[in-house]
Every structure is written in C-alpha cells, then in structure tokens.
C-alpha atoms as a PDB file:
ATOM      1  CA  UNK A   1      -3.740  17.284 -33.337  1.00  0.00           C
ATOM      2  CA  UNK A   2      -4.939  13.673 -34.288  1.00  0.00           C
ATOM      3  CA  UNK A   3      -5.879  11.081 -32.070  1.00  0.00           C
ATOM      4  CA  UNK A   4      -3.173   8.122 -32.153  1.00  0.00           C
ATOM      5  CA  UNK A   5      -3.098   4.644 -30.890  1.00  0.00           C
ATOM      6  CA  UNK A   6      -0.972   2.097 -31.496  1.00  0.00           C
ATOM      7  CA  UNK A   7      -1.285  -1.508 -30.243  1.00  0.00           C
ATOM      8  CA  UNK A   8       2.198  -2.757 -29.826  1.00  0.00           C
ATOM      9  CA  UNK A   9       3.909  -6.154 -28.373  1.00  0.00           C
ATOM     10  CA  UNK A  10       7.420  -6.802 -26.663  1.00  0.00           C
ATOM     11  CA  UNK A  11      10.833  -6.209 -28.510  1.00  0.00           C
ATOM     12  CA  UNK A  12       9.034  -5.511 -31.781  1.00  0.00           C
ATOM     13  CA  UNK A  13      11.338  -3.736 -34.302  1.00  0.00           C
ATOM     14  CA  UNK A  14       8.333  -2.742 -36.461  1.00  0.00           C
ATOM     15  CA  UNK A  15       6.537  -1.257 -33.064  1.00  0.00           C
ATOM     16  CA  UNK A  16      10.019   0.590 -32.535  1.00  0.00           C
ATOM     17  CA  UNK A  17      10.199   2.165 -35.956  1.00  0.00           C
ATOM     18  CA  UNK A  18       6.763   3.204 -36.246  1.00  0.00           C
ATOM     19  CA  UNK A  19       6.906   4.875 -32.642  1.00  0.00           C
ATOM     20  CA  UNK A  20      10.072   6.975 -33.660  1.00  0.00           C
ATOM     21  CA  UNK A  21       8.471   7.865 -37.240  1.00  0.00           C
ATOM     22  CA  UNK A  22       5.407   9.131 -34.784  1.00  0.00           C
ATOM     23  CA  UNK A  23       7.666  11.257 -32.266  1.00  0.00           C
ATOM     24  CA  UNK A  24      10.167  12.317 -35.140  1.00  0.00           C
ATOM     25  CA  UNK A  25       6.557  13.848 -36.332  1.00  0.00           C
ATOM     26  CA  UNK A  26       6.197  15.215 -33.064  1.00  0.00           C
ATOM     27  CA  UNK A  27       2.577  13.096 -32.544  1.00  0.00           C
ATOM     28  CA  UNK A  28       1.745  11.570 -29.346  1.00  0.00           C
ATOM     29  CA  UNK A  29       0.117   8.686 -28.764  1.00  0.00           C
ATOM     30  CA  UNK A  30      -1.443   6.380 -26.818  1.00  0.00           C
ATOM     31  CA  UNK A  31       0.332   3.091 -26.463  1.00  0.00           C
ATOM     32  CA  UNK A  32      -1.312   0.199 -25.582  1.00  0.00           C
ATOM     33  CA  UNK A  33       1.279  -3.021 -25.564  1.00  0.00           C
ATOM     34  CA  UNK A  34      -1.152  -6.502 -25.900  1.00  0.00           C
ATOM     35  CA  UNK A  35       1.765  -8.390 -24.695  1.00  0.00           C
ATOM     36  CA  UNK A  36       1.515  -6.695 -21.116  1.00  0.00           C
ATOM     37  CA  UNK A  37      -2.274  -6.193 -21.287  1.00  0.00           C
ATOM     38  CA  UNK A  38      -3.442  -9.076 -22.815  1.00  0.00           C
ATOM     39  CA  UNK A  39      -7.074  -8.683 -22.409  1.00  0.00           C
ATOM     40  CA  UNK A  40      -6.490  -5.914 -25.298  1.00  0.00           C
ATOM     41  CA  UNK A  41      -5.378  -7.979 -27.967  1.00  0.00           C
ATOM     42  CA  UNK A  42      -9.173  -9.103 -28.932  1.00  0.00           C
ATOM     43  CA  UNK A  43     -10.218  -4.946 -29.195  1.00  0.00           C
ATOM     44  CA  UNK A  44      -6.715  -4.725 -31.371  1.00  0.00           C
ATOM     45  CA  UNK A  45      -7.948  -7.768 -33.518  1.00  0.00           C
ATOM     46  CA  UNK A  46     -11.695  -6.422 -34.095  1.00  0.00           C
ATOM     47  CA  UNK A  47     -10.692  -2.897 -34.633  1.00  0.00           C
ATOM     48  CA  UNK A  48      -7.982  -3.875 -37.076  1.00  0.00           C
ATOM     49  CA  UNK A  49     -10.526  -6.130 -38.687  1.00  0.00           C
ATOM     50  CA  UNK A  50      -8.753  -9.306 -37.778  1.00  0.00           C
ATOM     51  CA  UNK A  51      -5.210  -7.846 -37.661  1.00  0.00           C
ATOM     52  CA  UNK A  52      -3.270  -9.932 -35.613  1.00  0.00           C
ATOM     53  CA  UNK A  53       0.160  -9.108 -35.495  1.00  0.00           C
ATOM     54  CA  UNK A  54       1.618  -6.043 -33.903  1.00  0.00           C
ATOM     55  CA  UNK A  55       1.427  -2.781 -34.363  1.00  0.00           C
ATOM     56  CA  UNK A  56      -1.823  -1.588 -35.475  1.00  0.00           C
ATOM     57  CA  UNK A  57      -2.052   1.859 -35.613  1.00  0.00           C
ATOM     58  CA  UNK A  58      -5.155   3.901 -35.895  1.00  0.00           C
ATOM     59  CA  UNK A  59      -5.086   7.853 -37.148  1.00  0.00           C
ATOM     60  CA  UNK A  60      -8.588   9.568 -35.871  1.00  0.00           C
ATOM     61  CA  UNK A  61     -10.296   5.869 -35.902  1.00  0.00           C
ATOM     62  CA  UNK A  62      -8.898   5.037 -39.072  1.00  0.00           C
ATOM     63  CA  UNK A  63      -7.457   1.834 -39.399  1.00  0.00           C
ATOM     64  CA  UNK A  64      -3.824   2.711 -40.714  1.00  0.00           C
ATOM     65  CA  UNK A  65      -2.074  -0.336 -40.699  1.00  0.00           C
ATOM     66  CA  UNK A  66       0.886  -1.269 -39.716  1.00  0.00           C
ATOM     67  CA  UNK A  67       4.590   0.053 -39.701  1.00  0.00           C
ATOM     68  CA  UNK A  68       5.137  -0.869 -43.783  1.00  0.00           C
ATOM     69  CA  UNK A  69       1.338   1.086 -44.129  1.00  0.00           C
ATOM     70  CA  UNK A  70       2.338   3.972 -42.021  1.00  0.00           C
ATOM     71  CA  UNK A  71       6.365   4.541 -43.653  1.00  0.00           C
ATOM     72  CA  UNK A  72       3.822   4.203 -46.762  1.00  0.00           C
ATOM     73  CA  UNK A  73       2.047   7.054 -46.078  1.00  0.00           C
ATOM     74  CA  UNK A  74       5.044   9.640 -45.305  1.00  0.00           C
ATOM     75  CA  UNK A  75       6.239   8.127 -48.586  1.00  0.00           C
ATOM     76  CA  UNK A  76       3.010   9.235 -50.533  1.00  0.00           C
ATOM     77  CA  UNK A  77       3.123  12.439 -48.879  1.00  0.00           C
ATOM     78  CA  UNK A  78      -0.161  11.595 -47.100  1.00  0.00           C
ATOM     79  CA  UNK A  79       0.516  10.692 -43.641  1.00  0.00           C
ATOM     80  CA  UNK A  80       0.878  14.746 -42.446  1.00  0.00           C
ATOM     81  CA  UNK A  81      -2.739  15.137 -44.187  1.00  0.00           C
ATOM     82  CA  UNK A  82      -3.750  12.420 -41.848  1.00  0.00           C
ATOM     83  CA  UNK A  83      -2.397  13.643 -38.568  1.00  0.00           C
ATOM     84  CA  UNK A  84      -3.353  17.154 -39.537  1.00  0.00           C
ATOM     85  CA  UNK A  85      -7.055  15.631 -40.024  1.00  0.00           C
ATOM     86  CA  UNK A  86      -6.779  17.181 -43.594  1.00  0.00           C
ATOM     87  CA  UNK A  87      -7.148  13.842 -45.189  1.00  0.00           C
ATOM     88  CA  UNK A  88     -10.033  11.675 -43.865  1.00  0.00           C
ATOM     89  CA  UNK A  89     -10.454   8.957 -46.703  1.00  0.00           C
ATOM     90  CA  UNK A  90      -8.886   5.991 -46.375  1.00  0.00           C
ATOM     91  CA  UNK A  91      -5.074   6.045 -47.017  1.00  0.00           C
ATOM     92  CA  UNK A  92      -4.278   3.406 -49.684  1.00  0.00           C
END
C-alpha cells in the first residue's frame, strides 16, 4: 500500500473531503495538522514547493496536490494507479 501524508489545518472543508475520499479508498494516512504543529508548516511549504494553503497531500513522495488535484485524479481514473504504486509519473 502507498505511503500517504496529508498536511491539513483546522475546520478545513477541503482537508475533510480529501480525508473521506482517502478512507472511502480504504488508504491510511498520516496526518499531520500545521495548525496544531506549527513548526510543520515550513516542511509542508518546501515539500509542496511553496504550497501554502492546506491540504497538501503527497502519494509515495509525490507531490499530489490538493483536494481539487486529488478528486482530479479518481476522476481521470488515475488516483488507484497511484496508491497501488502502478503509476509513478507525475499525475497531471
């Protein structure tokens, strides 16, 4: 199974959503809220390539995005390649 983190904030809708996509998919994760552990938002931001805003979630080290990225990816069909670690490109 794929390695999952997502960086996530306080009473964030988008966090929400992309959590239950994740656990409808049966994929756990690490959580790591910046709002409660501040001194992680800077490791969010340089992993996410200056990605600011909450969440960032990251498939197997790949940046994915954020929720609109990751309901993008079950869209396209692509985002059970990624968990699976079939698909190891980048997703756009």
């Amino acid at each position: 199974m794929a390695e999952v983190i997502i960086y996530t904030g306080l009473m964030c809708s988008f966090c929400d959503r992309s959590k239950a996509l994740l656990h409808e998919k049966n994929v756990e994760f690490e959580e790591i809220n910046v709002a409660k552990n501040p001194e992680r938002r800077e490791e969010m931001v340089q992993k996410a390539n200056g990605g600011r805003t909450v969440p960032q979630i990251f498939i197997n080290g790949l940046h994915v995005g954020g929720c609109d990225d990751l309901f993008a990816l079950e869209r396209a069909g692509k985002l059970d390649g990624l968990i699976s670690g079939e698909m190891s490109d980048e997703p756009a």
